[in-house]
Protein backbone atom coordinates (compact mmCIF):
# COMPACT_ATOMS: atom_id res chain seq x y z
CA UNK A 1 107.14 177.14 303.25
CA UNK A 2 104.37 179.96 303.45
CA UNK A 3 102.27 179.63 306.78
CA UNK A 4 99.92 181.53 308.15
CA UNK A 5 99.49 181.83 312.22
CA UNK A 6 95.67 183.48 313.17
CA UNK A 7 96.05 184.90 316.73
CA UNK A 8 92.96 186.76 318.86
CA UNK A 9 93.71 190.16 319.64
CA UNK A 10 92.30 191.73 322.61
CA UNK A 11 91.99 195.51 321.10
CA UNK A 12 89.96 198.08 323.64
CA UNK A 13 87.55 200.13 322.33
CA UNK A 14 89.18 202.87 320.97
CA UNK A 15 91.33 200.27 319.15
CA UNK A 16 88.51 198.10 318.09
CA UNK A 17 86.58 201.66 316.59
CA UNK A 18 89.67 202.15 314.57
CA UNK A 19 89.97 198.24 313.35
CA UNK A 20 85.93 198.94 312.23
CA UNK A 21 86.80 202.05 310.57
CA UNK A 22 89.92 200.54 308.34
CA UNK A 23 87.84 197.22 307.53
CA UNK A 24 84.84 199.79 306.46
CA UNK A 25 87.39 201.39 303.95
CA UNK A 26 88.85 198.58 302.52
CA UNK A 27 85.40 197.60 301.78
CA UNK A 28 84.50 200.87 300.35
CA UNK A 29 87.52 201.04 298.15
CA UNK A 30 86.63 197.47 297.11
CA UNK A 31 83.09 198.53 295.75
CA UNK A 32 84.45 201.89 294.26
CA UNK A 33 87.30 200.05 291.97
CA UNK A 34 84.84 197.13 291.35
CA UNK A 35 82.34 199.66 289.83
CA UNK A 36 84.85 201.61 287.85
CA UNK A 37 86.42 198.49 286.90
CA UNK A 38 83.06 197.63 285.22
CA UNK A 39 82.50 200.73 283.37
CA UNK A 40 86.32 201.32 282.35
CA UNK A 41 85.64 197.64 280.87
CA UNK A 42 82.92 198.47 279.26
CA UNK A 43 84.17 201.63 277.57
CA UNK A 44 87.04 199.68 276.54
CA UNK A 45 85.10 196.61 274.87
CA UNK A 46 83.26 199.41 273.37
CA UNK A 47 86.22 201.30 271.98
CA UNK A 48 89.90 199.62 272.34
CA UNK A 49 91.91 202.95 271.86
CA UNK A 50 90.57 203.42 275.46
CA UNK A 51 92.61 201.67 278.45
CA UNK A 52 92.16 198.70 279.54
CA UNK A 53 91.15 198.97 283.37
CA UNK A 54 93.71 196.99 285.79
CA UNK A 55 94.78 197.24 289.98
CA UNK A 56 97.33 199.40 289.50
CA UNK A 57 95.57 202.19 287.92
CA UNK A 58 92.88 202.28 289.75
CA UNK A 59 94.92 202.44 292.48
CA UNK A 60 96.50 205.83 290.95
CA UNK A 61 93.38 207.00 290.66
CA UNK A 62 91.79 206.44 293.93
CA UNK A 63 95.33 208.16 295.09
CA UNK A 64 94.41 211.08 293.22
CA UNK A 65 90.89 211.80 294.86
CA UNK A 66 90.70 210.70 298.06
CA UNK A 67 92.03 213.69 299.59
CA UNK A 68 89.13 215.63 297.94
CA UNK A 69 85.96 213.10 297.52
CA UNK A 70 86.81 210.61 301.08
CA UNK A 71 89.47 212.60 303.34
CA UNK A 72 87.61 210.14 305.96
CA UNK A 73 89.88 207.29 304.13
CA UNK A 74 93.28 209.76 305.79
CA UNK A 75 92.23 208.52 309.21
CA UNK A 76 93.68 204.83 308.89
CA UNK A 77 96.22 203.08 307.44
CA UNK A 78 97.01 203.42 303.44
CA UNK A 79 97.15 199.80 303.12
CA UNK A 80 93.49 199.50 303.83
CA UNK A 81 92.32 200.83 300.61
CA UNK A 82 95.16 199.78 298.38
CA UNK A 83 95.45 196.16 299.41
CA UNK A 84 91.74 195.95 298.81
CA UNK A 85 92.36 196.80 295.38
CA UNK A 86 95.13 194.60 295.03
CA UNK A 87 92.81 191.81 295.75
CA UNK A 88 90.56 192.96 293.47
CA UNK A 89 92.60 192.68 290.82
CA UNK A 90 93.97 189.16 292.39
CA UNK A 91 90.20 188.10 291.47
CA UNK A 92 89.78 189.20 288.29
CA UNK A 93 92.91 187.09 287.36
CA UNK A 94 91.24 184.27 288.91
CA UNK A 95 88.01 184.93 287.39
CA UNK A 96 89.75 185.34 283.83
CA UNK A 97 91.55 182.19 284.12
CA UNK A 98 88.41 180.57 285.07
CA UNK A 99 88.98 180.01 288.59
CA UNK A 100 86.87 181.54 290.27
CA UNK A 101 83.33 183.67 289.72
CA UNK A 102 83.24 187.19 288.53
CA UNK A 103 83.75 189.39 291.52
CA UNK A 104 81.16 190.53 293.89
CA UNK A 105 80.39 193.80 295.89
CA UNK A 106 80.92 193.33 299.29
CA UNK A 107 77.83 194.48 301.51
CA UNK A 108 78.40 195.93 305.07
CA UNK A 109 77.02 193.08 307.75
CA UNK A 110 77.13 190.58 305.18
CA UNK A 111 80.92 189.61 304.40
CA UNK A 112 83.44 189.05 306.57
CA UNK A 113 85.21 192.96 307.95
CA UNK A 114 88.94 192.99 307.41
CA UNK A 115 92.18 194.57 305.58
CA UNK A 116 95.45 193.75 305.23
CA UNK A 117 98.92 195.31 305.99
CA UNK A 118 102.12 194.76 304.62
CA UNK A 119 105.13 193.43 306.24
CA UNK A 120 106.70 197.50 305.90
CA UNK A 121 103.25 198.75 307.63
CA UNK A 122 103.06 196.36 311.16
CA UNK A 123 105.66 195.22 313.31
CA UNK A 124 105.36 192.46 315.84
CA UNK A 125 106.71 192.59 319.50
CA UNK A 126 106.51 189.44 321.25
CA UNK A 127 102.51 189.56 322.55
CA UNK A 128 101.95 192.77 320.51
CA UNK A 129 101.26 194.07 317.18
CA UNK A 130 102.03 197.74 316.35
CA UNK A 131 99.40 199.04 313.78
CA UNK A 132 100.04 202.55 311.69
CA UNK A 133 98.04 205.21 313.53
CA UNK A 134 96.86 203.33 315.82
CA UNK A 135 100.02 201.52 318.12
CA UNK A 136 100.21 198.50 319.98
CA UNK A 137 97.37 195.88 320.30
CA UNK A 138 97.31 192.89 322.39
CA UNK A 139 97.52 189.61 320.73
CA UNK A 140 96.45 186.96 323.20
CA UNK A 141 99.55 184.64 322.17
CA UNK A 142 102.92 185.14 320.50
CA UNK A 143 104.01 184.10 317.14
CA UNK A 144 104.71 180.39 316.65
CA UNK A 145 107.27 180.28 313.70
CA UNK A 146 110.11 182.12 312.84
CA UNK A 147 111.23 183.72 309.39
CA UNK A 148 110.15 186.33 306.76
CA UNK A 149 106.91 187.71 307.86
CA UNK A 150 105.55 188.89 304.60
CA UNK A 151 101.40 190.20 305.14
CA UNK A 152 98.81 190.68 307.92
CA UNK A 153 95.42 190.04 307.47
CA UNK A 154 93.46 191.80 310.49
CA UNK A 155 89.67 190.33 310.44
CA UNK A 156 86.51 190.27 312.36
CA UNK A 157 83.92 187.34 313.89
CA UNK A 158 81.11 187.97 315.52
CA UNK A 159 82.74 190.62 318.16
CA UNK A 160 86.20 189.07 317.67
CA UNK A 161 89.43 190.30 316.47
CA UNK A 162 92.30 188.65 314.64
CA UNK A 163 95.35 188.62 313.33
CA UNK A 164 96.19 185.78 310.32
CA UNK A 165 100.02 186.92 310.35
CA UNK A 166 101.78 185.19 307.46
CA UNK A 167 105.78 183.78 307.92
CA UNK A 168 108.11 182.73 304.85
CA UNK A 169 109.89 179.71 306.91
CA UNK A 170 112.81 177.65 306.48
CA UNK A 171 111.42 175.25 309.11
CA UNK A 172 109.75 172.71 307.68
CA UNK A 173 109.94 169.99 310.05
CA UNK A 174 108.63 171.66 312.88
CA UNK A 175 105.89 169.21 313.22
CA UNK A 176 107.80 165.43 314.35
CA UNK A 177 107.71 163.11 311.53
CA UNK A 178 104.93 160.20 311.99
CA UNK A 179 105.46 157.81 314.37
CA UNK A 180 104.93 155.15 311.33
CA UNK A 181 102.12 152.24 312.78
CA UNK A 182 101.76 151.67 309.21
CA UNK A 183 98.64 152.18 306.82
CA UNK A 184 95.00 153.13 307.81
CA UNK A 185 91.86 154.04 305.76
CA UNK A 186 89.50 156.64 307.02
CA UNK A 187 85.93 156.26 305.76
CA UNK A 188 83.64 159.64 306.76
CA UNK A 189 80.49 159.74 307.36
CA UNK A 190 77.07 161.04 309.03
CA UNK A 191 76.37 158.94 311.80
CA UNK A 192 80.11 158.42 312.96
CA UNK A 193 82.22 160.99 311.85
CA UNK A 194 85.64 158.79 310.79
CA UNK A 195 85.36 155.35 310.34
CA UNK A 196 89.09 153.66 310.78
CA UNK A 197 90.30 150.48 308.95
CA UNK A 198 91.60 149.24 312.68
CA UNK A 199 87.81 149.28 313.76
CA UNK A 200 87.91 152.79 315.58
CA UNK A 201 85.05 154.61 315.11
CA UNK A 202 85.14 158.96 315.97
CA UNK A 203 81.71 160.43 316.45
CA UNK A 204 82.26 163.72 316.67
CA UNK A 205 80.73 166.52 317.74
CA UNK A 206 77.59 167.81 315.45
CA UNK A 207 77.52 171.23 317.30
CA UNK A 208 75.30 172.46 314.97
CA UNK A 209 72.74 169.86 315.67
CA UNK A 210 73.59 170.31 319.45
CA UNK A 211 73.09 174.23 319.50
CA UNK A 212 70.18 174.05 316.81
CA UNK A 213 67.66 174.40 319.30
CA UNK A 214 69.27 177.65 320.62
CA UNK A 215 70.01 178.62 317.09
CA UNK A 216 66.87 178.47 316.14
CA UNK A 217 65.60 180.43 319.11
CA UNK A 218 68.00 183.48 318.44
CA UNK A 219 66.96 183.88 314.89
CA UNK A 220 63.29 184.43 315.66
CA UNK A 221 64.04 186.51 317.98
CA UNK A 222 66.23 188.80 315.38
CA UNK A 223 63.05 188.48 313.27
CA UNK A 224 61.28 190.24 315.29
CA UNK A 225 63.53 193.14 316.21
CA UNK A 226 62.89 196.32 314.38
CA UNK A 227 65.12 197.10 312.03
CA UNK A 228 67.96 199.42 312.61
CA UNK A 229 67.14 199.30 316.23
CA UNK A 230 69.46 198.77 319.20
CA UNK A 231 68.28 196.17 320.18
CA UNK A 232 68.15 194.09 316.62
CA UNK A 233 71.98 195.12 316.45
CA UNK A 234 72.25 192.89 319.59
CA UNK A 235 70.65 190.15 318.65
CA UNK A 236 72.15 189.97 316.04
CA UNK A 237 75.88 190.27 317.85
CA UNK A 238 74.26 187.58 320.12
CA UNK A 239 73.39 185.35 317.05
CA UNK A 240 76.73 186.06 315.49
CA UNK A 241 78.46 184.76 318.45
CA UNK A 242 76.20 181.23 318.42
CA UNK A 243 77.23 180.61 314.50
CA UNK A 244 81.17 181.58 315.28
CA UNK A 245 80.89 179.14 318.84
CA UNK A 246 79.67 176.67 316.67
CA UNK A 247 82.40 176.94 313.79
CA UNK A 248 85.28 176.29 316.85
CA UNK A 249 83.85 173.67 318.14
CA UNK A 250 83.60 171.92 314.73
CA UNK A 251 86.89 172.96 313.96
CA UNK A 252 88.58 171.99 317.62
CA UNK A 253 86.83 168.38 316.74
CA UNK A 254 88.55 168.43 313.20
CA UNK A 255 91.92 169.24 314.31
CA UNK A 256 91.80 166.74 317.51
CA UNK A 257 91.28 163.73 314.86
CA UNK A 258 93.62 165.25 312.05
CA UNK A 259 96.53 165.76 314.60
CA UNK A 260 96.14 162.50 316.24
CA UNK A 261 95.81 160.37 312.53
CA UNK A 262 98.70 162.63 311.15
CA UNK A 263 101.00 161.45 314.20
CA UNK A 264 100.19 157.91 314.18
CA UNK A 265 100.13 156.66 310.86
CA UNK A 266 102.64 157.49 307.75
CA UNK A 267 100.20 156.55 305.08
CA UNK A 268 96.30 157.80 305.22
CA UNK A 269 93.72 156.38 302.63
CA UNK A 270 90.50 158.37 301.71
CA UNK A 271 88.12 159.30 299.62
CA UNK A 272 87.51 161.73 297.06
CA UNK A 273 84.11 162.98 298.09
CA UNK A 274 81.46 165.26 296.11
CA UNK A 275 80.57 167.13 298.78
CA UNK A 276 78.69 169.73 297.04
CA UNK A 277 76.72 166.84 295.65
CA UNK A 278 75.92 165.30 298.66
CA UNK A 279 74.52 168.58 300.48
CA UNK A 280 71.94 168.43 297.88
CA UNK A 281 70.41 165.56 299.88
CA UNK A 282 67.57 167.31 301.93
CA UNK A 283 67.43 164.43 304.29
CA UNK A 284 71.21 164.95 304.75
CA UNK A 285 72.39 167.91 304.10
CA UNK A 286 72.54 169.62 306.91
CA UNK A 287 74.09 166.36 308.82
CA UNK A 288 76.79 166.39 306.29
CA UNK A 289 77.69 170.23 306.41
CA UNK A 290 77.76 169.79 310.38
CA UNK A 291 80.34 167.29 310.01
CA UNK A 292 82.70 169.33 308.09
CA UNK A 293 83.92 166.83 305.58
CA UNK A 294 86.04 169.32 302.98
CA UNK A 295 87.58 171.00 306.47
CA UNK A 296 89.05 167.77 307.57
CA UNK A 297 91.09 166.44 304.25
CA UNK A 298 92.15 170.04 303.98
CA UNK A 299 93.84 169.84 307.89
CA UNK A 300 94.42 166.18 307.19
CA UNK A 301 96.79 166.77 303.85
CA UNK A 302 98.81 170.24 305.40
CA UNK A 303 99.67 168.15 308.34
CA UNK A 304 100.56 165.61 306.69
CA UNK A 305 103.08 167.50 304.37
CA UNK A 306 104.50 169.12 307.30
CA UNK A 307 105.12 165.19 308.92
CA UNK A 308 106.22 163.59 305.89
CA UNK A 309 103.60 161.46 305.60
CA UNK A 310 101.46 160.78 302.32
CA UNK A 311 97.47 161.11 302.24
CA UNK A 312 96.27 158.87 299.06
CA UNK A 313 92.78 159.73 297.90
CA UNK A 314 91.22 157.09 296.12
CA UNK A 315 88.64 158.17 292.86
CA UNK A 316 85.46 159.32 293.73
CA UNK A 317 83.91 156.35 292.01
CA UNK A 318 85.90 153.70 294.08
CA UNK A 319 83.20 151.19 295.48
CA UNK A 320 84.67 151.14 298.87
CA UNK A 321 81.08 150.40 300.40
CA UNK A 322 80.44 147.77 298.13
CA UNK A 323 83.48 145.60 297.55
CA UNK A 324 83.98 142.46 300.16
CA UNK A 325 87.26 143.51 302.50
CA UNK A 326 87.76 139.89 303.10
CA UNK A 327 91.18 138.43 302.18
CA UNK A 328 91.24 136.72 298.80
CA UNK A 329 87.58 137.77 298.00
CA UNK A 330 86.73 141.14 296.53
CA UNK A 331 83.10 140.68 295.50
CA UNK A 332 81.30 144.09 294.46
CA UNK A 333 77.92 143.61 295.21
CA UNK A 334 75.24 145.62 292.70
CA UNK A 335 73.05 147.40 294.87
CA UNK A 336 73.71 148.73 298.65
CA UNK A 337 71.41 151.35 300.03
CA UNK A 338 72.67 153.85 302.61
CA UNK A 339 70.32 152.40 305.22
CA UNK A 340 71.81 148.94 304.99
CA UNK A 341 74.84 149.38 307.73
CA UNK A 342 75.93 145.61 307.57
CA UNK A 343 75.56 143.10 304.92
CA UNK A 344 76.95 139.55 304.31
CA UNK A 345 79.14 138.67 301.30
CA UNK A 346 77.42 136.20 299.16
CA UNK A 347 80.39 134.52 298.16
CA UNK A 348 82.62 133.85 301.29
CA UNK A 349 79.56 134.56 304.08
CA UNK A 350 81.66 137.33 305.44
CA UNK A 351 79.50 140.20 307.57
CA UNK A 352 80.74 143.22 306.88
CA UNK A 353 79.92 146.63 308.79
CA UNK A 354 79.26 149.21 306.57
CA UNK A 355 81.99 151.83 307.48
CA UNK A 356 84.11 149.26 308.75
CA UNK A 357 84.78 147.53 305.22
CA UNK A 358 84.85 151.10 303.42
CA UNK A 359 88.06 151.58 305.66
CA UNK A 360 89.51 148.24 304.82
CA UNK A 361 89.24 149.00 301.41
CA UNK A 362 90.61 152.43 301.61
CA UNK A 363 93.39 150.76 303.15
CA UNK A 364 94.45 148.26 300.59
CA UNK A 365 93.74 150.62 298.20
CA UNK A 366 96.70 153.09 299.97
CA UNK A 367 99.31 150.00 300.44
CA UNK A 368 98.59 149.08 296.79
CA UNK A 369 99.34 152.63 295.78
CA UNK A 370 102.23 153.28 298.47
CA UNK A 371 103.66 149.79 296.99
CA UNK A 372 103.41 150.58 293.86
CA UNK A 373 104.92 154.29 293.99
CA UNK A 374 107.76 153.49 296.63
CA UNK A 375 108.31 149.94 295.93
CA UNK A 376 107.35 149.22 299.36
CA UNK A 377 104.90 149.07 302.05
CA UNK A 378 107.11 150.01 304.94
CA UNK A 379 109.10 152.69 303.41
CA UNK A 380 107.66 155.33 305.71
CA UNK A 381 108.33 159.01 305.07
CA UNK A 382 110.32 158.45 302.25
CA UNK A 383 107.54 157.66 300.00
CA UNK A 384 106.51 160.68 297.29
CA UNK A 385 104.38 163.18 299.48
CA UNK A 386 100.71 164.44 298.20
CA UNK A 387 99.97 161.29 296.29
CA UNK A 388 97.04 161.28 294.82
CA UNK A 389 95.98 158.72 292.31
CA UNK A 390 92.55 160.23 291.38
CA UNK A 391 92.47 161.52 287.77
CA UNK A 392 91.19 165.00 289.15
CA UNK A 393 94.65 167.28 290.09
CA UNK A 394 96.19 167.07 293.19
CA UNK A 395 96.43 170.82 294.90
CA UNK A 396 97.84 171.70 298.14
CA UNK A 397 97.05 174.66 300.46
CA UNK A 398 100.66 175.39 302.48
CA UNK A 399 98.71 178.66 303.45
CA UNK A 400 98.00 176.60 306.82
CA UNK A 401 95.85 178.88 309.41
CA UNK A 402 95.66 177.72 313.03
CA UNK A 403 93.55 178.99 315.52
């Protein structure tokens, strides 16, 4: 199993200069293959006797003119520049097998400083990380997992430094397996943030809206610095710091809920969201991006690998809302507008809450499934893991980051 571990690193300056200064060439050397990229593409759709542009030759050829046209790129590591390349290429496969979108330059400010090393280029010593040219930097923990390190991928937020250090591991059980309480359905939402089938209800933390005032405040007052001044470089460090405080406090409020449903139940039912639909909502959209709704099945379905347990996501078009939870019912009502929270079954008089009966569902719909692929409720961890009955294919990330 591939995992990641990100740890802080507590560089001084000197150290942090240099980390600036390799991040700033691997984004140069991203722009200056992407460009020739484009025209050696070009010339070649124009005339096929010409070669076909790829990684690896641009890579040669950046090798052959550095020393000449950017002897500034000498002062850091090699891997900067190269494994920038790499990546570009990396996208361009993606973007040819339709993927992704066609590559982008990267603009200083705007995209996210960093480079990565190779597993021959870095060595780690307990609560240190030895960098070419540069030495040992301070990492603020040590290394949770044991095995093959094979990359480092040394990034910046706001004025922080890390290190996303990535293992090969053997261990995959070194989460303990579920403690089994059976089944639950999780229903998200705006007002609560998870809804359980066993009437638990998680509000969560909506930092954004918390910190919006402050937010809001910060950005004017960027607006109003002069550009290229001093003093708009600090606000915008300042504003940089409110956007990456609110990020870990979203993310602290994810992983709180996906640990603790992970550990408690061995089956998890949920739903198949369009979340890039439902941002289109102006009343809602920025309620639903605060709750981080793609985050959380994406935490919820790597920790649930790593326990053995099964996360069943039921089709997008599943009327879990609508449908009575009452046993022996099942009446789909036609119509039921978001701002109706409870409603009464018209066949058996059962009042439902809204979230409430969404969970229920979700939860018979995972037993039915779990029944139906293990031949039994009960049978725990040794039902098929990453089941997914929705038509759309089932992908997992084991690239698991933790902060």
């Amino acid at each position: 199993m591939i995992i990641s571990h990100k740890i802080r690193l507590n560089p001084n300056n000197k150290q942090a200069t240099y980390l600036a200064k390799a991040a700033g060439t691997a984004r140069f050397a991203y722009n200056w293959a992407l460009a020739e990229w484009q025209t050696q593409y070009a010339a070649w759709k124009d005339d096929n006797s010409q070669p076909k542009p790829n990684q690896m030759s641009l890579r040669r050829q950046l090798n052959a003119v550095k020393r000449e046209q950017f002897p500034w790129m000498l002062e850091v590591t090699k891997n900067a520049p190269q494994m920038a390349i790499i990546q570009l290429g990396a996208a361009f496969k993606n973007f040819f097998a339709g993927r992704t979108q066609y590559p982008q330059f990267k603009k200083k400010g705007k995209s996210r400083d960093s480079f990565t090393l190779t597993n021959d280029q870095f060595a780690i010593d307990a609560c240190r990380i030895r960098i070419p040219n540069l030495g040992l930097v301070r990492m603020r923990e040590t290394l949770r997992f044991s095995g093959k390190i094979l990359s480092a991928t040394i990034s910046r937020t706001a004025d922080q430094w890390f290190a996303s250090i990535t293992v090969d591991t053997q261990d995959h059980n070194h989460l303990p397996p579920a403690e089994n309480q059976g089944t639950v359905g999780v229903d998200l939402g705006v007002s609560a943030l998870a809804t359980l089938s066993t009437g638990e209800k998680v509000t969560g933390a909506k930092p954004h809206k918390a910190l919006l005032s402050r937010l809001q405040r910060l950005s004017r007052s960027l607006s109003r610095k002069v550009k290229g001044s001093a003093n708009r470089h600090k606000a915008k460090q300042k504003l940089a710091k409110l956007h990456a405080q609110i990020a870990n406090i979203r993310k602290d409020c994810l992983h709180q809920l996906t640990t603790d449903l992970t550990r408690r139940f061995h089956t998890i039912g949920i739903e198949d969201l369009n979340v890039s639909g439902m941002v289109k909502n102006r009343h809602l959209s920025r309620a639903i991006s605060d709750m981080g709704f793609f985050e959380f099945r994406r935490q919820l379905e790597y920790k649930a690998e790593m326990r053995g347990s099964v996360v069943v996501v039921a089709d997008r078009f599943f009327a879990s809302s609508k449908t009575c939870s009452a046993s022996g019912c099942g009446h789909k009502v036609d119509n039921l507008p978001l701002s109706i929270r409870q409603w009464t079954c018209p066949v058996c008089g059962a009042v439902h809450d809204r979230d409430v009966n969404a969970a229920k569902n979700l939860q018979e719909y995972a037993v039915s499934y779990t029944v139906s692929a293990c031949g039994g409720e009960g049978a725990g961890s040794r039902c098929k893991p990453k089941a997914k009955p929705a038509p759309v294919k089932q992908e997992f990330n084991t690239m698991t980051t933790f902060s």
